[in-house]
C-alpha atoms as a PDB file:
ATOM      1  CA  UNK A   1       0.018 -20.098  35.872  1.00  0.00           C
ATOM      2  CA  UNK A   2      -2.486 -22.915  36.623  1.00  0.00           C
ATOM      3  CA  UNK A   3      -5.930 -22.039  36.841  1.00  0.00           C
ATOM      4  CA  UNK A   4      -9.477 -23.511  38.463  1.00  0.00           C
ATOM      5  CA  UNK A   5     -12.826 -22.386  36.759  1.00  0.00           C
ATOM      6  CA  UNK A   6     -15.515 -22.327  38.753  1.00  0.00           C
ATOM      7  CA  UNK A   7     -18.618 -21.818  36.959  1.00  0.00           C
ATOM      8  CA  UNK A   8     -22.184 -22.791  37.470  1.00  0.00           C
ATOM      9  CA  UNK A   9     -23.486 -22.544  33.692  1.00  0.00           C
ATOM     10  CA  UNK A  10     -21.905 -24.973  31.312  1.00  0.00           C
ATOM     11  CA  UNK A  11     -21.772 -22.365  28.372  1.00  0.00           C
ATOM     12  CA  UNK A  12     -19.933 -20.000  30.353  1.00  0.00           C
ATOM     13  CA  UNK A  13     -16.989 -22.416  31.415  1.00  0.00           C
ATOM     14  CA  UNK A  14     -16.982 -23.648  27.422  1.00  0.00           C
ATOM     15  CA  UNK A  15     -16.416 -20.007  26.300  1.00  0.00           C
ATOM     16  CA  UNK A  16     -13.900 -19.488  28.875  1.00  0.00           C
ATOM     17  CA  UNK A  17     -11.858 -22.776  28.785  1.00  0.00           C
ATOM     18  CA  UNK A  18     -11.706 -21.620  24.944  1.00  0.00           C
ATOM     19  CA  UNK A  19      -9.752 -18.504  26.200  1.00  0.00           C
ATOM     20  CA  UNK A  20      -7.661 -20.367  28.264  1.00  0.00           C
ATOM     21  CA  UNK A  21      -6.639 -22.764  25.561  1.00  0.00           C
ATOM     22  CA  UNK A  22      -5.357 -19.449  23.149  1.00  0.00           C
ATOM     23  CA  UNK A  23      -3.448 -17.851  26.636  1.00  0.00           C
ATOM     24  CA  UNK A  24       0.159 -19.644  26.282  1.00  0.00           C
ATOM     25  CA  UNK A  25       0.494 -17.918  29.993  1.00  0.00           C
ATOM     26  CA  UNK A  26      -2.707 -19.781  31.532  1.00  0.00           C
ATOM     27  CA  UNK A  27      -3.071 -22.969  31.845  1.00  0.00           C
ATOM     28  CA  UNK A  28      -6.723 -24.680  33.147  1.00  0.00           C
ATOM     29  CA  UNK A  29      -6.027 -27.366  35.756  1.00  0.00           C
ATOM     30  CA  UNK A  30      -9.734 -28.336  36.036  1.00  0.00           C
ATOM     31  CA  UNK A  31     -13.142 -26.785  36.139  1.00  0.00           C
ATOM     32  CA  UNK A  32     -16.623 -27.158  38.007  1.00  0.00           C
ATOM     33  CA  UNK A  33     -19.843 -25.787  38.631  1.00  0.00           C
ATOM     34  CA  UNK A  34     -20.244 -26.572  42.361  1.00  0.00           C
ATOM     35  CA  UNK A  35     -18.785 -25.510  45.271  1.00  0.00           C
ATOM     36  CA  UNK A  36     -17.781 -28.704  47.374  1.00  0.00           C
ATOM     37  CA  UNK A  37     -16.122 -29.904  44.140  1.00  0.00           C
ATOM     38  CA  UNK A  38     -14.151 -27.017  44.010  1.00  0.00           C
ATOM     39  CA  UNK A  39     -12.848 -27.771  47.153  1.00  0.00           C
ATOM     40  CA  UNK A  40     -11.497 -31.009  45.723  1.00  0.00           C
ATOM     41  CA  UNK A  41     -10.140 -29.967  42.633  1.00  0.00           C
ATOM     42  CA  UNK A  42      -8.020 -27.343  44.697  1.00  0.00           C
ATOM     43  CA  UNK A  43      -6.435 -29.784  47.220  1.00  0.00           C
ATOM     44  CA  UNK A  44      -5.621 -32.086  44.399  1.00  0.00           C
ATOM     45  CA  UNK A  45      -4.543 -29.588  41.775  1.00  0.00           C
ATOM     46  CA  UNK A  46      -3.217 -27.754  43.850  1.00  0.00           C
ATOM     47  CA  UNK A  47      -4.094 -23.969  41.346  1.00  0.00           C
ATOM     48  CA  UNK A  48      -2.373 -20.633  41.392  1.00  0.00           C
ATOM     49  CA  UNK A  49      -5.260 -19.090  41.115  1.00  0.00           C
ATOM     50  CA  UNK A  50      -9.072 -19.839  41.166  1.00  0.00           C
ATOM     51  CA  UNK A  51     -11.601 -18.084  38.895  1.00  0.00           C
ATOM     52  CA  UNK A  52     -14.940 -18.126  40.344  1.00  0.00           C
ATOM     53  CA  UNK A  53     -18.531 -17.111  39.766  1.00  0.00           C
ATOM     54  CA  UNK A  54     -19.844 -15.193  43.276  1.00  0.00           C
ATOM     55  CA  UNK A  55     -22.958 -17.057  43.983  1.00  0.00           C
ATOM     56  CA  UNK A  56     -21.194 -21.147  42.903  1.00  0.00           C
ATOM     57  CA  UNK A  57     -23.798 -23.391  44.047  1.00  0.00           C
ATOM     58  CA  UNK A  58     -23.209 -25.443  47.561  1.00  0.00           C
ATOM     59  CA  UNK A  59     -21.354 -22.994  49.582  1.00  0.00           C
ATOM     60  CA  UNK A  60     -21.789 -19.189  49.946  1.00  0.00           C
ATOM     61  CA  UNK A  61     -19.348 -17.057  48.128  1.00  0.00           C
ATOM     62  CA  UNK A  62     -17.899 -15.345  51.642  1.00  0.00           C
ATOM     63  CA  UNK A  63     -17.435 -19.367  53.423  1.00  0.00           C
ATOM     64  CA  UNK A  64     -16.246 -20.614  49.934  1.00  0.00           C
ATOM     65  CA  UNK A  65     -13.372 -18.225  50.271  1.00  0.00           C
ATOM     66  CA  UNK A  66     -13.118 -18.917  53.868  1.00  0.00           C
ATOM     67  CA  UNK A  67     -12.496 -22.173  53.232  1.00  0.00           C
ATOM     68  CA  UNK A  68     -10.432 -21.861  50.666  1.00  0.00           C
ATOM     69  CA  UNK A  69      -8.144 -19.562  52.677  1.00  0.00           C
ATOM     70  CA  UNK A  70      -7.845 -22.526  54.912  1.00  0.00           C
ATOM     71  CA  UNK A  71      -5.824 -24.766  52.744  1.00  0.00           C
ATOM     72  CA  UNK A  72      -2.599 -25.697  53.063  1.00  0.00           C
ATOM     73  CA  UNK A  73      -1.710 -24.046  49.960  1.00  0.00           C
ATOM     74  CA  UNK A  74      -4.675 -20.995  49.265  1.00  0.00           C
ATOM     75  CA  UNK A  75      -5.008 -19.998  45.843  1.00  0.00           C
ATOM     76  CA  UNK A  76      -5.487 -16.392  44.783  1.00  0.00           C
ATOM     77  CA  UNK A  77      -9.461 -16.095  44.159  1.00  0.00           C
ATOM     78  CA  UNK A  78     -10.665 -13.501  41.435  1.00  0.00           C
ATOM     79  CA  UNK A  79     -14.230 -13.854  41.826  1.00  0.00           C
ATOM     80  CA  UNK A  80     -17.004 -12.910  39.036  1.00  0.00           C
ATOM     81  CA  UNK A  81     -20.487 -12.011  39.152  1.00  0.00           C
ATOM     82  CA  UNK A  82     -23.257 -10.047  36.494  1.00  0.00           C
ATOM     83  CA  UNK A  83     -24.487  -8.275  39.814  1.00  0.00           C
ATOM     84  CA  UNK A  84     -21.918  -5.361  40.776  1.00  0.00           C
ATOM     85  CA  UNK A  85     -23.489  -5.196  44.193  1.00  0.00           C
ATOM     86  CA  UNK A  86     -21.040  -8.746  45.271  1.00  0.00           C
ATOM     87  CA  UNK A  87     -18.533  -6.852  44.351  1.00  0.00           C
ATOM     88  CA  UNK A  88     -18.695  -4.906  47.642  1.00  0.00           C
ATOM     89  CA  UNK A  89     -19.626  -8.549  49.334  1.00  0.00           C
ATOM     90  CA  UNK A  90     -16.612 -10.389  47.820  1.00  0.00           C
ATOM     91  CA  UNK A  91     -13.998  -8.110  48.906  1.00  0.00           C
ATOM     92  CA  UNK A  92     -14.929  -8.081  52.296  1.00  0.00           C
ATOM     93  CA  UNK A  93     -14.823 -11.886  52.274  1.00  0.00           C
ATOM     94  CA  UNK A  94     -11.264 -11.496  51.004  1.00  0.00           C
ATOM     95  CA  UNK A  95     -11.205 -12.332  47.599  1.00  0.00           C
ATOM     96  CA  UNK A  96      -7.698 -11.006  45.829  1.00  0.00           C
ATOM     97  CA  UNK A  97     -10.351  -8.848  43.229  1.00  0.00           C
ATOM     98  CA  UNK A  98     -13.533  -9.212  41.826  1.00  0.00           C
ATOM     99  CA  UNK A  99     -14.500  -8.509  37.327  1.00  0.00           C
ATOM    100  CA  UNK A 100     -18.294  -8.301  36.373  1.00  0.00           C
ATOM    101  CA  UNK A 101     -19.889 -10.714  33.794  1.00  0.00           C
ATOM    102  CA  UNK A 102     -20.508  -7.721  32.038  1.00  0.00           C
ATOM    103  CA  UNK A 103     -16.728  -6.619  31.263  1.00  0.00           C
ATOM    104  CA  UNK A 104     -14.972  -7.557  27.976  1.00  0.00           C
ATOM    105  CA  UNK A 105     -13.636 -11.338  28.364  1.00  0.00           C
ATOM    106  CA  UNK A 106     -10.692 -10.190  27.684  1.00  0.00           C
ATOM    107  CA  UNK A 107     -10.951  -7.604  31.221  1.00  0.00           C
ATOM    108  CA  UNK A 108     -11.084 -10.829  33.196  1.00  0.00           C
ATOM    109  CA  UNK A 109      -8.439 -12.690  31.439  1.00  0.00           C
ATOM    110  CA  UNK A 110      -6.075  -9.427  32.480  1.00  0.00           C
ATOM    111  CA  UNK A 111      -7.454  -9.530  35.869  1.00  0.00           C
ATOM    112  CA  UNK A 112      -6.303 -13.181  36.164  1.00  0.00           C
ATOM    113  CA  UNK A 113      -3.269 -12.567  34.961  1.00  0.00           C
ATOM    114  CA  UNK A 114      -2.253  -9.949  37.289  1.00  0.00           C
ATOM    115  CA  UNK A 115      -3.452 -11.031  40.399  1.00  0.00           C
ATOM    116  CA  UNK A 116      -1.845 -14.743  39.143  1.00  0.00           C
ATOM    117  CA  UNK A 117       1.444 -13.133  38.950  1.00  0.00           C
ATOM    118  CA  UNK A 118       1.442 -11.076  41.961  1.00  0.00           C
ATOM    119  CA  UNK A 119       3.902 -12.841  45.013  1.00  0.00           C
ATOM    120  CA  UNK A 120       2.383 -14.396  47.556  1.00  0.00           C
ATOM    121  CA  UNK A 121       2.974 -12.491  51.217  1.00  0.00           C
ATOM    122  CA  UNK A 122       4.346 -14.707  53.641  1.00  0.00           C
ATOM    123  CA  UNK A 123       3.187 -13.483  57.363  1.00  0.00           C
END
């Protein structure tokens, strides 16, 4: 499954793109820590899924989705924060499901994987 990290804090995207490299199932396709590149990356790299932190800088979280939603081919967003209370925010704004900062690593790298895997609902 190919993956976009979307990060604003450098040490954060290092640990994870670490994970990533020992997941044979998960493969990183790119990474950033703002919001309108994120929106590049996905066009051009077209991810399965994209892993990102709530409150990315550049865009809200609930119009990053949005637009995201918009593409030609949307990716599944799991969407991460250390404050539980965007939890409630980001799956109103239609994210496919939200981890805190504060779970195990290895609670988000399930979370990935199953929402990654899922099939996509044609309407």
């Amino acid at each position: 499954m190919y993956v976009l990290l979307a990060d604003s804090q450098a040490e954060e995207r290092s640990a994870l793109r670490q994970l990533f490299e020992f997941d044979p199932e998960l493969y990183l396709v790119g990474e950033t820590s703002e919001a309108r590149d994120l929106l590049v990356q996905t066009q051009t790299a077209h991810p399965d899924l994209v892993l990102l932190e709530w409150k990315l800088p550049g865009l809200g979280g609930a119009n990053l989705v949005s637009a995201l939603r918009c593409l030609v081919r949307p990716p599944k967003v799991v969407a991460f924060s250390e404050k539980m209370e965007a939890r409630r925010e980001a799956l109103a704004a239609g994210v496919d499901a939200f981890v805190s900062k504060e779970q195990p690593v290895e609670e988000m790298l399930n979370t990935v994987r199953a929402v990654g895997w899922l099939s996509p609902c044609f309407v």
